[in-house]
C-alpha atoms as a PDB file:
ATOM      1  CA  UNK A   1     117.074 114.705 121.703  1.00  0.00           C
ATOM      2  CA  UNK A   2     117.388 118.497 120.694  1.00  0.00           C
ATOM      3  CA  UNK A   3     121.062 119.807 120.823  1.00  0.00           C
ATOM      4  CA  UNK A   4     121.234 123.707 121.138  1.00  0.00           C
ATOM      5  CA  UNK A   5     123.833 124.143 119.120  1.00  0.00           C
ATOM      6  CA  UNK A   6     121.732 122.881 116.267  1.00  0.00           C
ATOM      7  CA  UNK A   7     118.826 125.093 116.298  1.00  0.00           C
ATOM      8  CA  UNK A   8     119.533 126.839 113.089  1.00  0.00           C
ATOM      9  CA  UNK A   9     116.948 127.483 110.122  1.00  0.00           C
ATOM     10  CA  UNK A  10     118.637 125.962 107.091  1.00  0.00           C
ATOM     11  CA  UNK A  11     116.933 125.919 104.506  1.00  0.00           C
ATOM     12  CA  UNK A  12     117.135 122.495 101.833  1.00  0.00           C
ATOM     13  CA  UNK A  13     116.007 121.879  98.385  1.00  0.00           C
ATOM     14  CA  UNK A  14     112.867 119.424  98.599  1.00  0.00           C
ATOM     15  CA  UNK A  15     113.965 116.162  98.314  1.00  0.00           C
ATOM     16  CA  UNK A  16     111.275 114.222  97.235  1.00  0.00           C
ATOM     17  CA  UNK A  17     108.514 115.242  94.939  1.00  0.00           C
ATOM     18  CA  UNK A  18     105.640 113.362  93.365  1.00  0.00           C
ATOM     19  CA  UNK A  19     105.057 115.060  89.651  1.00  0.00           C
ATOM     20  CA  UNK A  20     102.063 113.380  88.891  1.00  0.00           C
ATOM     21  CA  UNK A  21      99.507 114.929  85.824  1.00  0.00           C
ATOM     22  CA  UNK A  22      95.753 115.039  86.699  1.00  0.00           C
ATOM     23  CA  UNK A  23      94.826 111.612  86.048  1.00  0.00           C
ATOM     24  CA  UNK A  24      97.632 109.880  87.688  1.00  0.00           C
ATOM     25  CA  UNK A  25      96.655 112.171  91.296  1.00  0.00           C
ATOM     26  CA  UNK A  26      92.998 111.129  90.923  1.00  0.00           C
ATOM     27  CA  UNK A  27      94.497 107.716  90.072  1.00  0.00           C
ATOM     28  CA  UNK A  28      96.414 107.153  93.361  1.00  0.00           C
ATOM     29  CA  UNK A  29      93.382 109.245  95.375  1.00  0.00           C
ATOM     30  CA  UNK A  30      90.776 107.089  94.692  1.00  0.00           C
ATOM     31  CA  UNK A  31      93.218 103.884  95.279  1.00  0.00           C
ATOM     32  CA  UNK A  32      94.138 105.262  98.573  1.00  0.00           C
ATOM     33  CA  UNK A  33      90.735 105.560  99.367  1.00  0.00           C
ATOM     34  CA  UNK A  34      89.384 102.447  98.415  1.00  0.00           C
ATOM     35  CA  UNK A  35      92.568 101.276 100.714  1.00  0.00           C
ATOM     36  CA  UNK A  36      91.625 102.706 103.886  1.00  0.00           C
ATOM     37  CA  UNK A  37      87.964 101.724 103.038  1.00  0.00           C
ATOM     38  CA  UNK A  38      88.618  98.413 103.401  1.00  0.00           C
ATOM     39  CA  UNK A  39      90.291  98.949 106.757  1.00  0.00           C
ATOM     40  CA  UNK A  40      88.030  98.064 109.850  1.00  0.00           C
ATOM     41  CA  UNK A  41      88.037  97.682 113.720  1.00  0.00           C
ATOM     42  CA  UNK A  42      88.331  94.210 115.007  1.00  0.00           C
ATOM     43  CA  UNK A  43      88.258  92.926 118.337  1.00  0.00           C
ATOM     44  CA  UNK A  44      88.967  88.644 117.325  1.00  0.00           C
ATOM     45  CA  UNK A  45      92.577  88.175 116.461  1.00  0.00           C
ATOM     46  CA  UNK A  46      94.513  85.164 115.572  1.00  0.00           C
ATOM     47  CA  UNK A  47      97.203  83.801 117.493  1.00  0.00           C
ATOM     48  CA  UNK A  48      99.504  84.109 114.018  1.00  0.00           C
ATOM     49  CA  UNK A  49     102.781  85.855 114.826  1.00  0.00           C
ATOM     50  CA  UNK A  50     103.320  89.185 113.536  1.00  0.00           C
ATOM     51  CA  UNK A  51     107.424  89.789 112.795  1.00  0.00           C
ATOM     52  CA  UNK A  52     108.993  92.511 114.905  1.00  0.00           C
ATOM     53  CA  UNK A  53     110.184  93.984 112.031  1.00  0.00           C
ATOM     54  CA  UNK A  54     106.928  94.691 110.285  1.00  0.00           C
ATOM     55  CA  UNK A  55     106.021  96.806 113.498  1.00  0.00           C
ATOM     56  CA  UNK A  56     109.144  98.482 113.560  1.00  0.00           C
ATOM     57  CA  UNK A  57     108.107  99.806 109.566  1.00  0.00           C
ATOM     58  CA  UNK A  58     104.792 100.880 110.717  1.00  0.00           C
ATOM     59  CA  UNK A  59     106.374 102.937 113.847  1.00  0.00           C
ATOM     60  CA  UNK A  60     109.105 104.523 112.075  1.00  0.00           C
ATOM     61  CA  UNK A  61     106.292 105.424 108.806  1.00  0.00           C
ATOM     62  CA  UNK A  62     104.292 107.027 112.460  1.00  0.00           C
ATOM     63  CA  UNK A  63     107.391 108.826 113.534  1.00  0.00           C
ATOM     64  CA  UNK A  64     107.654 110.368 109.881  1.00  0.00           C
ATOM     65  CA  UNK A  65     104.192 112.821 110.504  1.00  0.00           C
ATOM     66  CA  UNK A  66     104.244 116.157 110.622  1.00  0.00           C
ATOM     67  CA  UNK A  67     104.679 118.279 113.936  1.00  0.00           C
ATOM     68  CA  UNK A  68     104.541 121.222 116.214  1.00  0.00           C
ATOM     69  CA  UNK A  69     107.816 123.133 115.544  1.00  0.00           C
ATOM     70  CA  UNK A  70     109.152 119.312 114.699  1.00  0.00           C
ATOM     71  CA  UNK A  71     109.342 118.415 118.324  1.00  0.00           C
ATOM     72  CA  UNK A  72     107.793 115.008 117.303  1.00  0.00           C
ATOM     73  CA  UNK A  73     106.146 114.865 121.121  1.00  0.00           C
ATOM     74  CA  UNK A  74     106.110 111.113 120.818  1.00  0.00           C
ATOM     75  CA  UNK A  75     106.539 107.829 121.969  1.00  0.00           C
ATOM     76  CA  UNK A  76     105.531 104.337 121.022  1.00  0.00           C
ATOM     77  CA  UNK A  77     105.762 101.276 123.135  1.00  0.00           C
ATOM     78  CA  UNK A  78     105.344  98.292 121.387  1.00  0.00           C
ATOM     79  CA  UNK A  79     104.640  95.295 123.517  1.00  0.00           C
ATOM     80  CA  UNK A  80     104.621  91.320 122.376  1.00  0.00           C
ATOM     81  CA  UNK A  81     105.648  89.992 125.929  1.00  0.00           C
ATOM     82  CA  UNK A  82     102.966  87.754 127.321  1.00  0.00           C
ATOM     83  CA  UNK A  83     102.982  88.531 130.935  1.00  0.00           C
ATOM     84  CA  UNK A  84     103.338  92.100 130.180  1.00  0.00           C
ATOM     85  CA  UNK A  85     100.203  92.161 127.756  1.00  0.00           C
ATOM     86  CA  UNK A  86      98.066  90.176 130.996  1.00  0.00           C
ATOM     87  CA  UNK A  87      99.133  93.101 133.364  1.00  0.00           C
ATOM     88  CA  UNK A  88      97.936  95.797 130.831  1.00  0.00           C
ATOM     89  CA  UNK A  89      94.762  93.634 130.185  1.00  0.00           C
ATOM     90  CA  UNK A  90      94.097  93.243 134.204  1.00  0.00           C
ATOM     91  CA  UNK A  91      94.504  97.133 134.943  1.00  0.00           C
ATOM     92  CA  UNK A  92      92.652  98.064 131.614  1.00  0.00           C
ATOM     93  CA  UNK A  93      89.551  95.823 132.568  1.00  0.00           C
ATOM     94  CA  UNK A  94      89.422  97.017 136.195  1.00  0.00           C
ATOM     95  CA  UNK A  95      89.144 100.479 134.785  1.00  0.00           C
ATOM     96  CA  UNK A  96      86.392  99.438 132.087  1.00  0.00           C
ATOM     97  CA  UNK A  97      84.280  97.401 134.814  1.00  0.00           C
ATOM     98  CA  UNK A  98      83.956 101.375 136.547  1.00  0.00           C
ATOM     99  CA  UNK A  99      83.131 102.818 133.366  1.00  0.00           C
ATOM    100  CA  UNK A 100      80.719 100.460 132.432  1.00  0.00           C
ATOM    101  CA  UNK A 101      79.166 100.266 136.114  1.00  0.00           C
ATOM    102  CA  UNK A 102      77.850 103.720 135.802  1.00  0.00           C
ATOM    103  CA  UNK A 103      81.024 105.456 135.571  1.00  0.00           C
ATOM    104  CA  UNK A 104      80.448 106.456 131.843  1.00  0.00           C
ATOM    105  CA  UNK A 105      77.333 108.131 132.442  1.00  0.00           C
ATOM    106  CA  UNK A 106      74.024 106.426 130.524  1.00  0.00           C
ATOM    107  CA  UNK A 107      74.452 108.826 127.754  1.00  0.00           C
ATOM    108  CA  UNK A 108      77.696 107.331 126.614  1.00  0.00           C
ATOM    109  CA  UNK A 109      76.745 103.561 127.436  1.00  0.00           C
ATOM    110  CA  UNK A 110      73.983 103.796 125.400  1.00  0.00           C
ATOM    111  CA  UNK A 111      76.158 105.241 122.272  1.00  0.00           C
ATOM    112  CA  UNK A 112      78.094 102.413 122.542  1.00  0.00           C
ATOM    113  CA  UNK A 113      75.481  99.752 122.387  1.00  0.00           C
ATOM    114  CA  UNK A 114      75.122  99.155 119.063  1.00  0.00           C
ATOM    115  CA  UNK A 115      79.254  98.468 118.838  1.00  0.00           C
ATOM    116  CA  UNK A 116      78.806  95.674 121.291  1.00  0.00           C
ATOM    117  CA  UNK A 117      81.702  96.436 123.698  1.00  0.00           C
ATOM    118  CA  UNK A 118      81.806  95.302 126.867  1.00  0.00           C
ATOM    119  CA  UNK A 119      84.285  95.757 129.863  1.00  0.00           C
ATOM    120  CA  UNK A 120      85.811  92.544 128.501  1.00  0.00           C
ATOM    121  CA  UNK A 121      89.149  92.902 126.715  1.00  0.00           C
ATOM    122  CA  UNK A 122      90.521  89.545 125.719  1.00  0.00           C
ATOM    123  CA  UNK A 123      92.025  91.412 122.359  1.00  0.00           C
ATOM    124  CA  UNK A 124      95.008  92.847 124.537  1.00  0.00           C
ATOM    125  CA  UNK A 125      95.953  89.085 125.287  1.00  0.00           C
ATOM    126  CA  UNK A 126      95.274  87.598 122.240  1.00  0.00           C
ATOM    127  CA  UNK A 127      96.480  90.220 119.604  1.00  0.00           C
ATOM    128  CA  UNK A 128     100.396  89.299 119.204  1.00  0.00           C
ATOM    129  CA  UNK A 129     101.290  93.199 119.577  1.00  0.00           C
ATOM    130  CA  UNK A 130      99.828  96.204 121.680  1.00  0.00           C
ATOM    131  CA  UNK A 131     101.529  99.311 120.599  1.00  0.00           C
ATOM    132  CA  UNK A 132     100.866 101.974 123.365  1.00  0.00           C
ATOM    133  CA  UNK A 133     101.169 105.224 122.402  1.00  0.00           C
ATOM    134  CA  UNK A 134     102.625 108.169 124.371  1.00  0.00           C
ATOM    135  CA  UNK A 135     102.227 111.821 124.193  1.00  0.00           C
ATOM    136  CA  UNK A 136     105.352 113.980 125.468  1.00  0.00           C
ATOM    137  CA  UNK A 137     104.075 117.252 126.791  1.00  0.00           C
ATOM    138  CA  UNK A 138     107.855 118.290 127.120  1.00  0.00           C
ATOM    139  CA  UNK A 139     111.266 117.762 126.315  1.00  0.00           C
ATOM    140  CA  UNK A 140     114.829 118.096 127.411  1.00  0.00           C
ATOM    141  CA  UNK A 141     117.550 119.368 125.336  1.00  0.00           C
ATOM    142  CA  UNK A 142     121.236 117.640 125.458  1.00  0.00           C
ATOM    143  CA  UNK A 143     122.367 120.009 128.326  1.00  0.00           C
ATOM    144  CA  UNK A 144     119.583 118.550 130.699  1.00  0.00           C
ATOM    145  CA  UNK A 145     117.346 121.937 130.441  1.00  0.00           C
ATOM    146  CA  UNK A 146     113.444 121.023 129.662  1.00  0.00           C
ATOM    147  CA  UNK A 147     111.866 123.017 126.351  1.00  0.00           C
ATOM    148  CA  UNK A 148     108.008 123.080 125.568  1.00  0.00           C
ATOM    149  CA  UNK A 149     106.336 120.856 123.169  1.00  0.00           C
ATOM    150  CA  UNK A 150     103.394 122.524 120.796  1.00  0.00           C
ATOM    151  CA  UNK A 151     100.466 121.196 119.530  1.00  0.00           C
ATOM    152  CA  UNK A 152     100.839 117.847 121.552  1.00  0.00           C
ATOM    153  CA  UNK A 153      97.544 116.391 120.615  1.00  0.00           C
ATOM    154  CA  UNK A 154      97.499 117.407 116.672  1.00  0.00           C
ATOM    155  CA  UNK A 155     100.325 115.973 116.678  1.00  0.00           C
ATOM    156  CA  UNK A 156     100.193 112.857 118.359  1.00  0.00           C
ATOM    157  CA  UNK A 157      96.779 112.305 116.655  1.00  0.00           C
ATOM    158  CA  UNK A 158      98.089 112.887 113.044  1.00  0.00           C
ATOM    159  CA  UNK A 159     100.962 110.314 113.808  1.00  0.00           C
ATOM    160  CA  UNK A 160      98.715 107.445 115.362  1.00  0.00           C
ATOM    161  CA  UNK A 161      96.934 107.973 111.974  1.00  0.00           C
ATOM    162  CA  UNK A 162      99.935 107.526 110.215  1.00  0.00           C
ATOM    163  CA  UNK A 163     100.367 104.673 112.051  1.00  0.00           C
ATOM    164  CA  UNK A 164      97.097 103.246 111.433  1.00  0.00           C
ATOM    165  CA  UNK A 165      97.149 103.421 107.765  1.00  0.00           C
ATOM    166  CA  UNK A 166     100.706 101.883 108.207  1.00  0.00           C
ATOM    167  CA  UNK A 167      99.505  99.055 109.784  1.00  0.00           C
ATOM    168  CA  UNK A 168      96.968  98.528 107.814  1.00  0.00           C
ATOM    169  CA  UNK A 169      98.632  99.081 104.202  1.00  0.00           C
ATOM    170  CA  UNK A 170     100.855  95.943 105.866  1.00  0.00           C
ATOM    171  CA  UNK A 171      97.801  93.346 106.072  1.00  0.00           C
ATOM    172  CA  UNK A 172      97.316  94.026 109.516  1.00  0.00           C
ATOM    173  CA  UNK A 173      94.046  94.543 111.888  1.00  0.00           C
ATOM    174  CA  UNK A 174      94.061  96.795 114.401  1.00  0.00           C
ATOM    175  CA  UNK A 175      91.803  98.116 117.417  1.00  0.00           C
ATOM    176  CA  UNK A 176      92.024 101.858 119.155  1.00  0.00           C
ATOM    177  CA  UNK A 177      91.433 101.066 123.026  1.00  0.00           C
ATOM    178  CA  UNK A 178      91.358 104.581 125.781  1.00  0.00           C
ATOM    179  CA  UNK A 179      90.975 102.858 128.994  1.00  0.00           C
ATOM    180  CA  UNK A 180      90.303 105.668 130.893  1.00  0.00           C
ATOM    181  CA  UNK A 181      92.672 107.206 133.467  1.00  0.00           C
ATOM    182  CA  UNK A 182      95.872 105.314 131.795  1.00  0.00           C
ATOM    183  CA  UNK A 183      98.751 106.465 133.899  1.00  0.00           C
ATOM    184  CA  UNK A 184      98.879 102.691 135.343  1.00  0.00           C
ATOM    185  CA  UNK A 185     100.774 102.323 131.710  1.00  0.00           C
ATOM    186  CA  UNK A 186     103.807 104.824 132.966  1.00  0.00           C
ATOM    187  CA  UNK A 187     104.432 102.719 136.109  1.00  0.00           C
ATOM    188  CA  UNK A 188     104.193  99.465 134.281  1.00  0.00           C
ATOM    189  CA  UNK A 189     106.222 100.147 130.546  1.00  0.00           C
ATOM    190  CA  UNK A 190     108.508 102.550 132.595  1.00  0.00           C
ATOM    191  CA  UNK A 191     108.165 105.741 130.791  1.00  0.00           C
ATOM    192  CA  UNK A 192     108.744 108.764 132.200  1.00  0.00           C
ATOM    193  CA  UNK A 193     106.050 111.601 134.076  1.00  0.00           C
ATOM    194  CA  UNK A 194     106.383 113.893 130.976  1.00  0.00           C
ATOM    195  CA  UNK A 195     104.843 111.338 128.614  1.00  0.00           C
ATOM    196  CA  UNK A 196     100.776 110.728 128.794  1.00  0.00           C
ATOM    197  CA  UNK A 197      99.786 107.691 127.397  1.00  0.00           C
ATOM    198  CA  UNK A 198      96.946 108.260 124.683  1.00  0.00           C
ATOM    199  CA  UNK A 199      96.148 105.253 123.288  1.00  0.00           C
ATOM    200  CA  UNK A 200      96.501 101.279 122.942  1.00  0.00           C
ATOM    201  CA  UNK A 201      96.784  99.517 119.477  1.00  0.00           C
ATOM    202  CA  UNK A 202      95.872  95.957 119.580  1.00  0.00           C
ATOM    203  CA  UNK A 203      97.420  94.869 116.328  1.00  0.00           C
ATOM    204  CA  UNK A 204      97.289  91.614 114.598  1.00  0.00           C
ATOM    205  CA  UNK A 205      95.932  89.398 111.900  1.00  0.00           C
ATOM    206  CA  UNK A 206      92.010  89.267 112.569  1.00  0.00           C
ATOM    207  CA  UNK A 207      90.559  85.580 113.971  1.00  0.00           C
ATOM    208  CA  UNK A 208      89.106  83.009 111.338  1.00  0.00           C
ATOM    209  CA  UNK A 209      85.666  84.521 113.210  1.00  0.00           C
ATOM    210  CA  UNK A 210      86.289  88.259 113.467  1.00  0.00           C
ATOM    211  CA  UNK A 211      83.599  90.502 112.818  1.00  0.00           C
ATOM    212  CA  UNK A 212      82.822  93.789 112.700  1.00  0.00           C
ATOM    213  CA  UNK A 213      79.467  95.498 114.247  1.00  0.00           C
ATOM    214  CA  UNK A 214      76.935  96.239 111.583  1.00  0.00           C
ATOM    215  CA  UNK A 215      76.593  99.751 112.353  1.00  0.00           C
ATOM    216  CA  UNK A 216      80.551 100.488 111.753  1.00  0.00           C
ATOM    217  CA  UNK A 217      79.776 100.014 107.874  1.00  0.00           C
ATOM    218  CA  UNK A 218      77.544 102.804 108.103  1.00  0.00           C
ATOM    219  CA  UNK A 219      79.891 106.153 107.511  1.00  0.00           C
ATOM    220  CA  UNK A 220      79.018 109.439 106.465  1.00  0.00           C
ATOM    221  CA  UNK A 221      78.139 110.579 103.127  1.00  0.00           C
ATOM    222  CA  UNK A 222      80.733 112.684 101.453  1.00  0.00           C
ATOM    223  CA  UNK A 223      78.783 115.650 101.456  1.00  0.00           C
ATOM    224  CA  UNK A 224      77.980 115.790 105.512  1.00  0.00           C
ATOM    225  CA  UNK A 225      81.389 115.317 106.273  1.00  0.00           C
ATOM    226  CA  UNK A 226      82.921 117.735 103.301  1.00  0.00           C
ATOM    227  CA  UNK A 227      82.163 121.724 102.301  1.00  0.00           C
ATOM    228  CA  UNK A 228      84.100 122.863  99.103  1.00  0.00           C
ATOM    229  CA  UNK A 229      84.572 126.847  98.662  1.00  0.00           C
ATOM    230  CA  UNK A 230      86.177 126.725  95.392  1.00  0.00           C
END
């Protein structure tokens, strides 16, 4: 919560900096990279418990990206209860039986072919955490008053991929699911009309089984995806 009494500039001395030569940046760039390459997508997860406290890391590392005017215009629900996950499954599958029905048009069904889904979601049961995440399209300050957010979306999206990589640097699996319209996930975690939910993490250690869809080891070659004016 934003106090007005506090909305100052002040300006601080950076606090942490990372004085690394040449060799040590390409160093930890290429590490990171061959990190997050070995991330993947996976829908079979183990029934292996996953400490509160590891979550708690990855959502406060989330909470730590960069924002709109710092407004940080988010909120993430982290779920483990049982009977609560088998609600969200049972409204998320109703809405994917419509989308899959027709609803998503043929153009988009037939994109998705090749990843296997189906309208079946047995990863939001199984997966000991789903980590719902909510975008706050305004605020209040302490006196009660409502104030904007900016840049909602770049911001939400830049902190569920902090959030990602989070999860992932901890040994975890996770899975991106957009049942689409969400606002059954308001009424049922309780959170308020100003927050849209955006997305649900299925997070978890992946099944003795899991696999991953051949075409999702396919990814774009460095030069399609970069252009370097230099």
């Amino acid at each position: 919560m934003f106090h007005r009494s506090s909305m100052n500039y002040e300006a601080l001395a950076l606090p942490d900096r990372a004085d690394y030569d040449d060799a040590r940046m390409q160093q930890e760039a290429d590490a990171f990279c061959q990190r997050m390459r070995r991330r993947h997508s996976v829908r079979a997860f183990s029934e292996r418990p996953v400490p509160r406290a590891v979550i708690e890391a990855c959502v406060a590392a989330a909470a730590s990206a960069p924002s709109g005017a710092n407004h940080q215009p988010w909120h993430f629900a982290a779920i483990a209860d049982a009977h609560t996950k088998a609600q969200i499954r049972a409204a998320a599958e109703a809405e994917e039986r419509a989308f899959y029905g027709g609803g998503g048009g043929d153009e988009w069904l037939k994109a998705l072919e090749p990843i296997g889904t189906t309208a079946d979601k047995p990863h939001l049961t199984t997966a000991p955490w789903l980590i719902v995440v909510f975008a706050q399209r305004w605020g209040t300050f302490d006196d009660g008053t409502r104030y904007k957010n900016y840049y909602v979306p770049e911001s939400v999206g830049i902190a569920t991929g902090f959030l990602i990589a989070a999860l992932h640097h901890a040994g975890l699996a996770s899975l991106t699911h957009t049942p689409n319209p969400m606002k059954f996930l308001n009424g049922l975690l309780g959170r308020p009309e100003e927050e849209k939910p955006t997305m649900i993490l299925a997070v978890g250690h992946p099944a003795a089984d899991a696999t991953v869809p051949r075409v999702a080891k396919i990814k774009k070659p460095l030069h399609e995806v970069l252009s370097v004016r230099a």
